[in-house]
PDB file of N, CA and C in Angstrom:
ATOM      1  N   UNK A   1    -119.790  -3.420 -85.601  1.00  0.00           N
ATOM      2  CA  UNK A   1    -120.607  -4.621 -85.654  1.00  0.00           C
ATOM      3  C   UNK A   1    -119.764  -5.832 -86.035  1.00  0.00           C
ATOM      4  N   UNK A   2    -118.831  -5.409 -87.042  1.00  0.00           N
ATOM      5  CA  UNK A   2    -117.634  -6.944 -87.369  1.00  0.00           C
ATOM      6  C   UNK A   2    -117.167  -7.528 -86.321  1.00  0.00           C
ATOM      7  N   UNK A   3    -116.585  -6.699 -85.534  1.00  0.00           N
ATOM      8  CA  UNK A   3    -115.855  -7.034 -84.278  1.00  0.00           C
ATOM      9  C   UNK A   3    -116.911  -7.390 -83.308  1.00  0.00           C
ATOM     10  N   UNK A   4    -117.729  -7.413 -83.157  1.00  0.00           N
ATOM     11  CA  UNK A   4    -118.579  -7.581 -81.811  1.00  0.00           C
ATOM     12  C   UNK A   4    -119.455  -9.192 -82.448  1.00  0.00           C
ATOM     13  N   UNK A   5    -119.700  -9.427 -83.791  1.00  0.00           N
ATOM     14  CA  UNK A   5    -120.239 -10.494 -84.539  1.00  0.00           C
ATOM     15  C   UNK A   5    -118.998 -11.846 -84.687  1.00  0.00           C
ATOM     16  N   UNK A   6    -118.258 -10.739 -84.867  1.00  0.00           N
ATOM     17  CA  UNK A   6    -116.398 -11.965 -84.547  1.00  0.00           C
ATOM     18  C   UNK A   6    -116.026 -12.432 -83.070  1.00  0.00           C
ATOM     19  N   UNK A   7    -115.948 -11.919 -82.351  1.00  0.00           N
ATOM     20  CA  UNK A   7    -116.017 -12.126 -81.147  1.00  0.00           C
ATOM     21  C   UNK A   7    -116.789 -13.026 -80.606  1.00  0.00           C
ATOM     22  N   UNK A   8    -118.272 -12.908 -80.947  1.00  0.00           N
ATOM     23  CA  UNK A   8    -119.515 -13.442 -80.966  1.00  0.00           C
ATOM     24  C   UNK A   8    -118.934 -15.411 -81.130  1.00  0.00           C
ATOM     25  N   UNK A   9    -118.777 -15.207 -82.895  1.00  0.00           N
ATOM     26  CA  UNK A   9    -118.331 -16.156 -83.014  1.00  0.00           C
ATOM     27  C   UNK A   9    -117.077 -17.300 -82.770  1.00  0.00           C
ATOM     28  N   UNK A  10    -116.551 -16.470 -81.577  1.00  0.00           N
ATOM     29  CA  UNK A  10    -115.104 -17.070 -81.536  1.00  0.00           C
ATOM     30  C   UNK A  10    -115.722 -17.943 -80.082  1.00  0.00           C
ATOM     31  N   UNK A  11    -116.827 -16.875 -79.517  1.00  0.00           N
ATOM     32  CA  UNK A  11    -117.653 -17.897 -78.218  1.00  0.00           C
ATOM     33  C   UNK A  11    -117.927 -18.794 -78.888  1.00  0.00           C
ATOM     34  N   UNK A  12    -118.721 -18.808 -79.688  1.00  0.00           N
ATOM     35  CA  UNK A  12    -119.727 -19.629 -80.267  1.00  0.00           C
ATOM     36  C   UNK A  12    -118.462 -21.106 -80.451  1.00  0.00           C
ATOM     37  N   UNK A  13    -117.712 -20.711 -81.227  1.00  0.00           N
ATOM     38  CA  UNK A  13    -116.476 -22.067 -81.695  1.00  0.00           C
ATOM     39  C   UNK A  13    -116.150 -22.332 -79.990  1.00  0.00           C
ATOM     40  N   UNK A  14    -115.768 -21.619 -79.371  1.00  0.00           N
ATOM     41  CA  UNK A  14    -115.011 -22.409 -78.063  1.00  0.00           C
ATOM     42  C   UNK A  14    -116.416 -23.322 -77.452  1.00  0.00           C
ATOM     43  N   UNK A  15    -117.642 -22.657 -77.566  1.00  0.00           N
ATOM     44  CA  UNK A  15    -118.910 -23.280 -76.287  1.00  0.00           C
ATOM     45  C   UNK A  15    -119.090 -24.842 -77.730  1.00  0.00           C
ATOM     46  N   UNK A  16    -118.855 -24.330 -78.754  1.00  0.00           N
ATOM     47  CA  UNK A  16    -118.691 -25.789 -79.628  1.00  0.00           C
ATOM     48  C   UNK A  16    -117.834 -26.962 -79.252  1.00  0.00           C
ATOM     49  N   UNK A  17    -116.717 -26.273 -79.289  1.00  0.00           N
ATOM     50  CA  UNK A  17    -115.668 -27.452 -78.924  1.00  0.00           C
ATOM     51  C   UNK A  17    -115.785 -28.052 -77.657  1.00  0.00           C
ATOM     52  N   UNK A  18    -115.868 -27.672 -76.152  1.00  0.00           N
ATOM     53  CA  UNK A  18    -116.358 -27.885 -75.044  1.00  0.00           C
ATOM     54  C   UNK A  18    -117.760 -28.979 -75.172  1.00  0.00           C
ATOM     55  N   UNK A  19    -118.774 -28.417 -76.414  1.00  0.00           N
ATOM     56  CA  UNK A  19    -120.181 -29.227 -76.102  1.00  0.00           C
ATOM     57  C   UNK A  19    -119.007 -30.471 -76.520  1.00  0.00           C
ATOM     58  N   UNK A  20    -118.712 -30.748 -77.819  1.00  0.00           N
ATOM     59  CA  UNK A  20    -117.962 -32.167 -78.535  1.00  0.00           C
ATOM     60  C   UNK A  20    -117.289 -32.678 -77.481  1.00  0.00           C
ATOM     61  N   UNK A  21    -116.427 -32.044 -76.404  1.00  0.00           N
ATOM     62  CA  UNK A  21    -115.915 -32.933 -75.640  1.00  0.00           C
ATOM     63  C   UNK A  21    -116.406 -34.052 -74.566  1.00  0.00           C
ATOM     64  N   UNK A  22    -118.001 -33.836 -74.962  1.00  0.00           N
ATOM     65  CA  UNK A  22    -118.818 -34.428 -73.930  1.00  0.00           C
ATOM     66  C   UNK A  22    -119.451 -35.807 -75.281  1.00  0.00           C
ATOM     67  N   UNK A  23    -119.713 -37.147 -74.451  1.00  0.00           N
ATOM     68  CA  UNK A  23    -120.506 -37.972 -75.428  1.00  0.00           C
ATOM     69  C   UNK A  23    -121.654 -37.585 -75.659  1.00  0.00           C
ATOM     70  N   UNK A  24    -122.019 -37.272 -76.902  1.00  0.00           N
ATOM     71  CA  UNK A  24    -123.193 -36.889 -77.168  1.00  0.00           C
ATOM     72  C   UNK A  24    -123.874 -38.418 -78.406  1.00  0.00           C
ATOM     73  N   UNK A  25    -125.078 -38.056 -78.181  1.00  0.00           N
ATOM     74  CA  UNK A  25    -125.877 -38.762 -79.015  1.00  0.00           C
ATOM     75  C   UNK A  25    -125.987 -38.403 -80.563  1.00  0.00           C
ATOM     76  N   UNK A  26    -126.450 -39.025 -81.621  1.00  0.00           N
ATOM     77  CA  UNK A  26    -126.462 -37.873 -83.046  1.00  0.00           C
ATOM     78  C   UNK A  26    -127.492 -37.142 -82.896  1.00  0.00           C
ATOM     79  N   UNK A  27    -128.010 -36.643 -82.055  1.00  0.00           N
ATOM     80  CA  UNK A  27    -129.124 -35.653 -81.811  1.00  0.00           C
ATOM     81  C   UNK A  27    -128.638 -34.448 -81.280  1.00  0.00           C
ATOM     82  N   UNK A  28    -127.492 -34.718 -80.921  1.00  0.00           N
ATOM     83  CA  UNK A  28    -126.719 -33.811 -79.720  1.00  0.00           C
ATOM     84  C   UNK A  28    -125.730 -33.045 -80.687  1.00  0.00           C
ATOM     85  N   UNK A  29    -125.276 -33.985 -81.453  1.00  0.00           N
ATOM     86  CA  UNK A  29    -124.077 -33.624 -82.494  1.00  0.00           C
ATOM     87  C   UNK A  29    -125.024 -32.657 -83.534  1.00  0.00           C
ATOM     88  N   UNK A  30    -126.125 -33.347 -84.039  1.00  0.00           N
ATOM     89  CA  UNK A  30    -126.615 -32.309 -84.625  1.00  0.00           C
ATOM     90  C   UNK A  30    -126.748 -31.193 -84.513  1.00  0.00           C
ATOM     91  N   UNK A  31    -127.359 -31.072 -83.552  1.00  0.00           N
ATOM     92  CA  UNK A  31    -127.731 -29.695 -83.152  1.00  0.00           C
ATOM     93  C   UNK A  31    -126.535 -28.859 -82.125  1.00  0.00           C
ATOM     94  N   UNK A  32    -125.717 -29.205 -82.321  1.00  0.00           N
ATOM     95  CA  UNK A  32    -124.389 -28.672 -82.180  1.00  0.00           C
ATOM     96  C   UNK A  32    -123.827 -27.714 -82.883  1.00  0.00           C
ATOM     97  N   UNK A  33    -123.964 -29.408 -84.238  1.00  0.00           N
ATOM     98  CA  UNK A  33    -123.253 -28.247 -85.643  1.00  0.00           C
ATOM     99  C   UNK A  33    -123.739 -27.041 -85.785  1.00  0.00           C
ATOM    100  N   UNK A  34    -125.421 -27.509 -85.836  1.00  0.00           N
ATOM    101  CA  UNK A  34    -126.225 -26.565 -86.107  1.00  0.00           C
ATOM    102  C   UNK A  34    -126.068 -25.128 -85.356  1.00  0.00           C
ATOM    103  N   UNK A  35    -125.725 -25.188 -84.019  1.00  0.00           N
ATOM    104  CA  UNK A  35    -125.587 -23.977 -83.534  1.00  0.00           C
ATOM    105  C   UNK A  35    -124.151 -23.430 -83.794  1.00  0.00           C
ATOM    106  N   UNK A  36    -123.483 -24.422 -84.092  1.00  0.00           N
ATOM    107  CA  UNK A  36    -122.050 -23.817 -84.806  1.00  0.00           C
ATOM    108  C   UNK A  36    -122.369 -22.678 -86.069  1.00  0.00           C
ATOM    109  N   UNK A  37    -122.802 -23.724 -86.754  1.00  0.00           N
ATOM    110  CA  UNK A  37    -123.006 -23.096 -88.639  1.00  0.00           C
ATOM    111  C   UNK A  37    -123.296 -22.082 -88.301  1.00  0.00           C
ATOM    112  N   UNK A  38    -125.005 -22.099 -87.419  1.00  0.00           N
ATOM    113  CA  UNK A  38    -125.826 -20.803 -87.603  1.00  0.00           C
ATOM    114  C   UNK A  38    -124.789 -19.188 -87.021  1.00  0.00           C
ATOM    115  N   UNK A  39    -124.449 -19.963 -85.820  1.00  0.00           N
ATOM    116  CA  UNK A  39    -123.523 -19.128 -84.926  1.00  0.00           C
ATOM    117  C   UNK A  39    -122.483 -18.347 -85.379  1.00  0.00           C
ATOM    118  N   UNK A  40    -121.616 -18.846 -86.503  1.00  0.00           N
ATOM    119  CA  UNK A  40    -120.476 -18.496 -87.134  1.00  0.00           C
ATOM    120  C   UNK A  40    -121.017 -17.558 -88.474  1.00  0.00           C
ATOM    121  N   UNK A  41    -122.104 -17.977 -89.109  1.00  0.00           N
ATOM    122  CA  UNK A  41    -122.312 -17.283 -90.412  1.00  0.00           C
ATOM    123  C   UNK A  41    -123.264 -15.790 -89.631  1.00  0.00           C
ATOM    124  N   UNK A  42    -123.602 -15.286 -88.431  1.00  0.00           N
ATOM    125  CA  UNK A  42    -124.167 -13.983 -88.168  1.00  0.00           C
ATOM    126  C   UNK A  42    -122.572 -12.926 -89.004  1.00  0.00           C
ATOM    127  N   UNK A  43    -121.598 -13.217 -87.778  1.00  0.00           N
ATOM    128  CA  UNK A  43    -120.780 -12.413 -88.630  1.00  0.00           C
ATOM    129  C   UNK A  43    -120.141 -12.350 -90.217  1.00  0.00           C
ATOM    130  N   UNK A  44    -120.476 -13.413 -90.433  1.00  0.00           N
ATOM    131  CA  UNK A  44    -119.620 -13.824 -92.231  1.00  0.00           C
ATOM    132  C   UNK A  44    -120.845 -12.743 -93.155  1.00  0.00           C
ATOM    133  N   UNK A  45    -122.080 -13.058 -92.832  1.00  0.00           N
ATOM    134  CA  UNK A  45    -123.128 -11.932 -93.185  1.00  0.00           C
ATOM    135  C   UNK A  45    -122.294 -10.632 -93.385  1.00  0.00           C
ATOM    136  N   UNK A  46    -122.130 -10.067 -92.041  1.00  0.00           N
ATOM    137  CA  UNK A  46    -121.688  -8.564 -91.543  1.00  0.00           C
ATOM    138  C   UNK A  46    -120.921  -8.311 -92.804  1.00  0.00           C
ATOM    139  N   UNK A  47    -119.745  -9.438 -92.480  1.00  0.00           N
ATOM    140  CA  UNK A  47    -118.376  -9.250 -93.357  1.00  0.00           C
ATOM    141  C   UNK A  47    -118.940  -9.014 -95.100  1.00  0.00           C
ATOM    142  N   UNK A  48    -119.657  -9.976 -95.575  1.00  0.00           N
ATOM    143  CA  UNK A  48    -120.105  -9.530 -96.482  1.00  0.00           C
ATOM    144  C   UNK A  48    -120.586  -8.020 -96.955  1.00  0.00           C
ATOM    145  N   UNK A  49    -121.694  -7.774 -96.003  1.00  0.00           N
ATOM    146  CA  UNK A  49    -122.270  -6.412 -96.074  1.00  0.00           C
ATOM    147  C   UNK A  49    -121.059  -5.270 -96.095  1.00  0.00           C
ATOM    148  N   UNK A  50    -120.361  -5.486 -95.432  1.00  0.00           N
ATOM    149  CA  UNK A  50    -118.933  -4.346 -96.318  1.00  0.00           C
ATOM    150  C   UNK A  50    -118.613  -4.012 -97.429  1.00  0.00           C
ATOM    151  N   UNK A  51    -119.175  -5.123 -98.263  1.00  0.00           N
ATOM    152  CA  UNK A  51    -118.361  -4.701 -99.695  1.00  0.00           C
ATOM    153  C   UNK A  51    -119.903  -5.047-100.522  1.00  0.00           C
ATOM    154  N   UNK A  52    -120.597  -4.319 -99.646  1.00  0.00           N
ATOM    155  CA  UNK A  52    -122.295  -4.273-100.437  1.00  0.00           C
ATOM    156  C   UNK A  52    -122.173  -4.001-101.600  1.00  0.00           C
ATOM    157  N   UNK A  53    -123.014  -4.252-102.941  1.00  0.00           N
ATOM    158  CA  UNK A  53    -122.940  -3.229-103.995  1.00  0.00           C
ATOM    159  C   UNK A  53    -124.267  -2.103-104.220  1.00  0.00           C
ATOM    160  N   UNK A  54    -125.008  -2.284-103.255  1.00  0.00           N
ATOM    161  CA  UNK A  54    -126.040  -1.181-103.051  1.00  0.00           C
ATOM    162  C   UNK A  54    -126.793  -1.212-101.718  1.00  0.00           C
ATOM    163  N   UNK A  55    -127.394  -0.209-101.352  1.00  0.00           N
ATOM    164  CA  UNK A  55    -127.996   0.145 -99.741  1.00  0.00           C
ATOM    165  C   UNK A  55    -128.627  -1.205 -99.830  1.00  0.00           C
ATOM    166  N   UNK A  56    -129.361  -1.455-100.786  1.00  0.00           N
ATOM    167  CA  UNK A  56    -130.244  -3.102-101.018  1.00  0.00           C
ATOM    168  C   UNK A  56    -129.873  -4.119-100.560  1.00  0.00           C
ATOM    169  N   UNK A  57    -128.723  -4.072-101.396  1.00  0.00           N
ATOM    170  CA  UNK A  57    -127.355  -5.750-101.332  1.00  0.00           C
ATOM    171  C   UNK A  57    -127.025  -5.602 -99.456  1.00  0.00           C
ATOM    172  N   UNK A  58    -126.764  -4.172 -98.931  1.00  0.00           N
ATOM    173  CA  UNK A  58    -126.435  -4.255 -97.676  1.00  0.00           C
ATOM    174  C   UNK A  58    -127.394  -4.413 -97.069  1.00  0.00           C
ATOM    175  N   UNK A  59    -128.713  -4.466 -96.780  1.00  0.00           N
ATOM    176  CA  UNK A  59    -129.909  -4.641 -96.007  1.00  0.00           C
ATOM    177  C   UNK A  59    -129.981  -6.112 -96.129  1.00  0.00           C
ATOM    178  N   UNK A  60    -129.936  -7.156 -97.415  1.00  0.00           N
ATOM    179  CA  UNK A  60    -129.892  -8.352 -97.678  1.00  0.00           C
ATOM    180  C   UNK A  60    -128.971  -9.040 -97.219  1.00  0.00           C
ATOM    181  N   UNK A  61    -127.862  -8.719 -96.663  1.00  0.00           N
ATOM    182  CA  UNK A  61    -126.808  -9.139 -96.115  1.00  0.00           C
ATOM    183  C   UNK A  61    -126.945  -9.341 -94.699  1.00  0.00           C
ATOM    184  N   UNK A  62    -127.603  -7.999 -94.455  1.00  0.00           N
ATOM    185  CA  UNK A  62    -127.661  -8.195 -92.478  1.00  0.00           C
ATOM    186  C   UNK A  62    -129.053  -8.746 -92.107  1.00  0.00           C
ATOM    187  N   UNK A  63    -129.770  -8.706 -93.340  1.00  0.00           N
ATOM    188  CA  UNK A  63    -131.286  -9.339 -92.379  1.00  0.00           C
ATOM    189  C   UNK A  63    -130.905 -10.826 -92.876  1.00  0.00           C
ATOM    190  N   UNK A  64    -130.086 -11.337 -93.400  1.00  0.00           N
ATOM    191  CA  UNK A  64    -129.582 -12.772 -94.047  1.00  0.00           C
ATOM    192  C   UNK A  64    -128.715 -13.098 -91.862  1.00  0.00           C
ATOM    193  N   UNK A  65    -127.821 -12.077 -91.548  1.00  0.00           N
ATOM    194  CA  UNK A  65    -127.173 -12.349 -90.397  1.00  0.00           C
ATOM    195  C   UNK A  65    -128.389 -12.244 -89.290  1.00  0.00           C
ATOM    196  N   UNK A  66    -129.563 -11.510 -89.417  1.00  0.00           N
ATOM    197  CA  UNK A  66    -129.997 -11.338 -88.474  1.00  0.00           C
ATOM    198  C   UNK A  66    -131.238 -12.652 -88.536  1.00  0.00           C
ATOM    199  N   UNK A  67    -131.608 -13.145 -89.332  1.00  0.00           N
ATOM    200  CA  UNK A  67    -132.055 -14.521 -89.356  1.00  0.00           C
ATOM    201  C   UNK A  67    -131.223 -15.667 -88.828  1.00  0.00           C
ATOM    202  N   UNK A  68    -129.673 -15.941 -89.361  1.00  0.00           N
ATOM    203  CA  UNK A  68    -128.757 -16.698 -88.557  1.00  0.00           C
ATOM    204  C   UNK A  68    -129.056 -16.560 -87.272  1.00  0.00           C
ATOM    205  N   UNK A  69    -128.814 -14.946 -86.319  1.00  0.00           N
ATOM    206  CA  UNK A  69    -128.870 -14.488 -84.848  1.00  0.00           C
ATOM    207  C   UNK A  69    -130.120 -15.234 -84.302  1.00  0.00           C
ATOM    208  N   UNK A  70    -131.525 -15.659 -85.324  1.00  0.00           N
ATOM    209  CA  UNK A  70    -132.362 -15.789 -84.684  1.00  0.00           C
ATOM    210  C   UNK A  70    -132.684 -17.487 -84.743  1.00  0.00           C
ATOM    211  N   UNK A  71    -131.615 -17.868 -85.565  1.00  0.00           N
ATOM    212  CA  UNK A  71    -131.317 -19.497 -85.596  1.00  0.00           C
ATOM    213  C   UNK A  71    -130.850 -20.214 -84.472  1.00  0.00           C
ATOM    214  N   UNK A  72    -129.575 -18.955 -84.588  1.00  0.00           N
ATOM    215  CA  UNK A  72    -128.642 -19.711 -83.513  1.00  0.00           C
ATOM    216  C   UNK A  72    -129.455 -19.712 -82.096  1.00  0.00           C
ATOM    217  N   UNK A  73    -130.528 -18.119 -81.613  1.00  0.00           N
ATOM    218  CA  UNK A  73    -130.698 -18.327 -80.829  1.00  0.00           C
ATOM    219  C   UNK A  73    -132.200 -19.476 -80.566  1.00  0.00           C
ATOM    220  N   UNK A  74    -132.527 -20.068 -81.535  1.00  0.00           N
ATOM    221  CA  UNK A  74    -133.367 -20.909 -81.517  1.00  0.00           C
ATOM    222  C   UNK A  74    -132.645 -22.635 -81.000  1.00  0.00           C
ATOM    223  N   UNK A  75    -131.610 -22.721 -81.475  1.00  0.00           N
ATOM    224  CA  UNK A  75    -130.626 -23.703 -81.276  1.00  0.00           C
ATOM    225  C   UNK A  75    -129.915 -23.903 -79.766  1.00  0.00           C
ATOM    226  N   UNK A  76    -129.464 -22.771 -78.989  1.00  0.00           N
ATOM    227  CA  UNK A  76    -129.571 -22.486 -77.820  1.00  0.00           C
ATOM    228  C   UNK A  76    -130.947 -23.037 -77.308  1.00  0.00           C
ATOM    229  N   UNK A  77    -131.822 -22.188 -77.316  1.00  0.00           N
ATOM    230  CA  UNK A  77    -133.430 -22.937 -76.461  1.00  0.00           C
ATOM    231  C   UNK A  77    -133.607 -24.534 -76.447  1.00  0.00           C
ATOM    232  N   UNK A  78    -133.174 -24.943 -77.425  1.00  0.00           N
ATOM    233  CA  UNK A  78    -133.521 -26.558 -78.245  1.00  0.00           C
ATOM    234  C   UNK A  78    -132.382 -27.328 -77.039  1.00  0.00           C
ATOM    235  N   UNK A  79    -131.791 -26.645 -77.057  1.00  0.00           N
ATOM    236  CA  UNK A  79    -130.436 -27.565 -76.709  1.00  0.00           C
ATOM    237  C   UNK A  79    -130.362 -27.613 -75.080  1.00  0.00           C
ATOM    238  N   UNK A  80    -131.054 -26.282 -74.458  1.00  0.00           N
ATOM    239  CA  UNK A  80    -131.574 -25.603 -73.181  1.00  0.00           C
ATOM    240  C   UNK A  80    -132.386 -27.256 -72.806  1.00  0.00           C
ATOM    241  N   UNK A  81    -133.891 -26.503 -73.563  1.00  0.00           N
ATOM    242  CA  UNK A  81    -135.002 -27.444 -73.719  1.00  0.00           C
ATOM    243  C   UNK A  81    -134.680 -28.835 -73.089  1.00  0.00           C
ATOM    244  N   UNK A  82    -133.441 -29.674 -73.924  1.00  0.00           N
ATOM    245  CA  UNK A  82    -133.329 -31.229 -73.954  1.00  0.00           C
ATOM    246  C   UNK A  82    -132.494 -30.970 -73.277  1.00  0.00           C
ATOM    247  N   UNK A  83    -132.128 -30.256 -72.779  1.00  0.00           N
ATOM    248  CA  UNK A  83    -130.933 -30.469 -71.195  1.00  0.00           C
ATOM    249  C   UNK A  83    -129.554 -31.081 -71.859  1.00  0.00           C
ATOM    250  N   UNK A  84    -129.117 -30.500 -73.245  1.00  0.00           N
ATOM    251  CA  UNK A  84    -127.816 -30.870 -73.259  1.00  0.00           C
ATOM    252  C   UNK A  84    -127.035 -30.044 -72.908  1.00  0.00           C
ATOM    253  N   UNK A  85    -127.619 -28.862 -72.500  1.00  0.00           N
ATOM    254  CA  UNK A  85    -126.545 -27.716 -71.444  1.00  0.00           C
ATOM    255  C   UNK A  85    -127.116 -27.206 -71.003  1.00  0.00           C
ATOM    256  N   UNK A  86    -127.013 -26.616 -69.762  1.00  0.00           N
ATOM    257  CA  UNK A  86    -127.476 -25.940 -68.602  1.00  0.00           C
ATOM    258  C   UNK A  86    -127.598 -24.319 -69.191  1.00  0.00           C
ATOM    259  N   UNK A  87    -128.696 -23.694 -68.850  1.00  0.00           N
ATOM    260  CA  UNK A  87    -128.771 -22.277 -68.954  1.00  0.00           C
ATOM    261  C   UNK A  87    -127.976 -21.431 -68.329  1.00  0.00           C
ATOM    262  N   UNK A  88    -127.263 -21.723 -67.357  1.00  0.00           N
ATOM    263  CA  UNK A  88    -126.650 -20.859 -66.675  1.00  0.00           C
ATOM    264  C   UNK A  88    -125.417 -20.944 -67.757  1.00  0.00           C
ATOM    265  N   UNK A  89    -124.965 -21.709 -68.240  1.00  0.00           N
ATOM    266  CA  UNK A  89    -123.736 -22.388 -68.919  1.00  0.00           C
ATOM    267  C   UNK A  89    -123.866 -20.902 -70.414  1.00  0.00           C
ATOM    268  N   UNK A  90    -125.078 -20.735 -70.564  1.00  0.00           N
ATOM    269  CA  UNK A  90    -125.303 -20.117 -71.899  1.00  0.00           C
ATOM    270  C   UNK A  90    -126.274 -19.002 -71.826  1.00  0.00           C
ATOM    271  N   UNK A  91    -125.929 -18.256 -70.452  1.00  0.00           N
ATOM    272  CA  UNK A  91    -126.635 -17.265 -70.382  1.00  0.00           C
ATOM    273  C   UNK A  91    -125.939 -16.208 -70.847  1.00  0.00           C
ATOM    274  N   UNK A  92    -124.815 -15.873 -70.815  1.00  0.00           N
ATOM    275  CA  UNK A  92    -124.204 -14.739 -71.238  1.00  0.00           C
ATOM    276  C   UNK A  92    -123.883 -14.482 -72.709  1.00  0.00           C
ATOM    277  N   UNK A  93    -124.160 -15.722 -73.779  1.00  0.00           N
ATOM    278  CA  UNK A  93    -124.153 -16.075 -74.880  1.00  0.00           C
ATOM    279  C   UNK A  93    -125.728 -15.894 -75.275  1.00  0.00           C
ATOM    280  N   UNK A  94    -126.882 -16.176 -74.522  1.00  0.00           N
ATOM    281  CA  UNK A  94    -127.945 -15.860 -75.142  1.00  0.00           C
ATOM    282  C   UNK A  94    -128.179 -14.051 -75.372  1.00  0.00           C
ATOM    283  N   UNK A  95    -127.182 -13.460 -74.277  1.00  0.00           N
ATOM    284  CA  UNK A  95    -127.760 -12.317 -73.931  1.00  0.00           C
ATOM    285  C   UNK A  95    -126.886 -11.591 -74.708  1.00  0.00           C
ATOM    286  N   UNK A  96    -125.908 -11.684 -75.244  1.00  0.00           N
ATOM    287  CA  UNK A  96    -125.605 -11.090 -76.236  1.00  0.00           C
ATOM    288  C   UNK A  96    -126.222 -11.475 -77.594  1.00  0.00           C
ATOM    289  N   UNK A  97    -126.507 -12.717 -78.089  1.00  0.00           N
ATOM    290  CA  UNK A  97    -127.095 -12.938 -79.135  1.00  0.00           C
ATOM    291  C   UNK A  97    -128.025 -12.163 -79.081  1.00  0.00           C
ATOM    292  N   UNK A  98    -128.682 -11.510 -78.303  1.00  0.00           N
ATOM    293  CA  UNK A  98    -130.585 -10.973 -78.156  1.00  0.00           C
ATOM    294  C   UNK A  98    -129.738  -9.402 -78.682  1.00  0.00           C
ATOM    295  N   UNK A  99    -128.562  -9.017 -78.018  1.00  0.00           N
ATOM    296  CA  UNK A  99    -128.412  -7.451 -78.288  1.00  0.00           C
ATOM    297  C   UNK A  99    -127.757  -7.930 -79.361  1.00  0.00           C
ATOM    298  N   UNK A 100    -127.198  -8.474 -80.163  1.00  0.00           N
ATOM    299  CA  UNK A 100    -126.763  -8.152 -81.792  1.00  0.00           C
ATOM    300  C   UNK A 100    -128.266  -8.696 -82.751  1.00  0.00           C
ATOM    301  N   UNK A 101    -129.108  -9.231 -81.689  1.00  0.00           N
ATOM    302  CA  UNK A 101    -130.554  -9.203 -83.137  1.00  0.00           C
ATOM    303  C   UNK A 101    -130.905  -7.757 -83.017  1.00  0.00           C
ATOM    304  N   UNK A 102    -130.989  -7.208 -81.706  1.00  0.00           N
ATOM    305  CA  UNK A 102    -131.510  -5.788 -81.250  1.00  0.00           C
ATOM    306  C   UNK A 102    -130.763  -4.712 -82.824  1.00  0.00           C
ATOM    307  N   UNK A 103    -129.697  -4.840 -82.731  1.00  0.00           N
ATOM    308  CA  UNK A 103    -128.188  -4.014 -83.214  1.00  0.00           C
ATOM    309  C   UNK A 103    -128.991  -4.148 -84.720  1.00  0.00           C
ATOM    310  N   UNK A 104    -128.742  -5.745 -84.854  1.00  0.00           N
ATOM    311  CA  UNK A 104    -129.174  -5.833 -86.517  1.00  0.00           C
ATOM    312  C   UNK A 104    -130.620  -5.076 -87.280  1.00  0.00           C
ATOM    313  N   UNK A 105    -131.666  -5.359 -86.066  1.00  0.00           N
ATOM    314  CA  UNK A 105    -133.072  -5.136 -86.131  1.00  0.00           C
ATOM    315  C   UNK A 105    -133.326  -3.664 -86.423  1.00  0.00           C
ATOM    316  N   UNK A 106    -132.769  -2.929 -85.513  1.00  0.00           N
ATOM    317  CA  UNK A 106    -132.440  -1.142 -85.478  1.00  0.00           C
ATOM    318  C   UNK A 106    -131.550  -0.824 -86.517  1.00  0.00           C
ATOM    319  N   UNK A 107    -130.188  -1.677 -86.842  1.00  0.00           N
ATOM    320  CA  UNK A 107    -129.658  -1.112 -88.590  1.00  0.00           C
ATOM    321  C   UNK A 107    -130.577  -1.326 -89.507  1.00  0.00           C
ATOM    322  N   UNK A 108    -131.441  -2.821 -89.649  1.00  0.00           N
ATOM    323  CA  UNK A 108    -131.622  -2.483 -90.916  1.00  0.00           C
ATOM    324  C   UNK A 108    -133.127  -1.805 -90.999  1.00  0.00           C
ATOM    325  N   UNK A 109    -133.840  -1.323 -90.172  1.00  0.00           N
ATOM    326  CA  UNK A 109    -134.977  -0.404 -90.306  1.00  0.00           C
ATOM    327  C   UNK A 109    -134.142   0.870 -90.566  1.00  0.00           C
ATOM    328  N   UNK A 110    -133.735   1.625 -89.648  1.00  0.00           N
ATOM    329  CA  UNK A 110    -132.641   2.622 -90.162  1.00  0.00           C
ATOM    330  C   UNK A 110    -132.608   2.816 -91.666  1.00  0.00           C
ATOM    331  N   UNK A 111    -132.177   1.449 -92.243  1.00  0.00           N
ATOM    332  CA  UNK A 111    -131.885   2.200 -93.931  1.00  0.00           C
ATOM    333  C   UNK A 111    -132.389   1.596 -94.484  1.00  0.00           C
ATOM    334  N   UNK A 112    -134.344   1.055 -93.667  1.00  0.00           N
ATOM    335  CA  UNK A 112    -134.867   1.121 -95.072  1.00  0.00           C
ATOM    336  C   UNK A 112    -135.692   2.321 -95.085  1.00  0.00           C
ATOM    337  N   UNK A 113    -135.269   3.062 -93.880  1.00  0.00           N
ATOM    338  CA  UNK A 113    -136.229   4.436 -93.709  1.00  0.00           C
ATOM    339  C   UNK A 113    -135.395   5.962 -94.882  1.00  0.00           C
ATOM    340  N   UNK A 114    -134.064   5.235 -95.232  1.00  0.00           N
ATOM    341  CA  UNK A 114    -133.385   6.027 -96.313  1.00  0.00           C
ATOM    342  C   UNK A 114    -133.898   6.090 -97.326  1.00  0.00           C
TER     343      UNK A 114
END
């Protein structure tokens, strides 16, 4: 999950830098960052949850990433929505965001069924 949430986020920074190279409005910039922040902290979550200090602390960690997953992909739609990027542009980025909420959604039921 680190590696596939890192990865994640290394799209997320490049489809960032690409949006900035375009003039945007502060509406545009906002919700940029915003899909930056949200985008980058799914995996910083994960990373955390490694060095859990109980099954608890680790469930709080990934449903903390799997709320980000469901930020970022709210930030995507918004940004869809107002036509500051084309869907086709961010289809392969939505569709993985949907399978690491899937990933997160199925771990952390998993162990709260422990």
């Amino acid at each position: 999950m680190q590696e596939r949430t890192e990865d994640f986020a290394i799209r997320v920074i490049k489809a960032y830098s690409e949006l900035n190279k375009r003039p945007f409005d502060d509406a545009g910039k906002i919700l940029s960052k915003q899909f930056l922040r949200s985008g980058t902290s799914i995996g910083a979550n994960c990373s955390e949850a490694k060095y859990a200090q109980s099954n608890k602390d680790f469930i709080n960690k990934y449903s903390i990433a799997l709320k980000e997953a469901n930020e970022t992909l709210y930030w995507i739609k918004i940004m869809i929505k107002s036509e500051l990027v084309s869907k086709s542009k961010f289809q392969n980025l939505i569709e993985e965001n949907e399978r690491i909420i899937k990933i997160l959604t199925t771990s952390i039921n998993k162990l709260k069924e422990k």
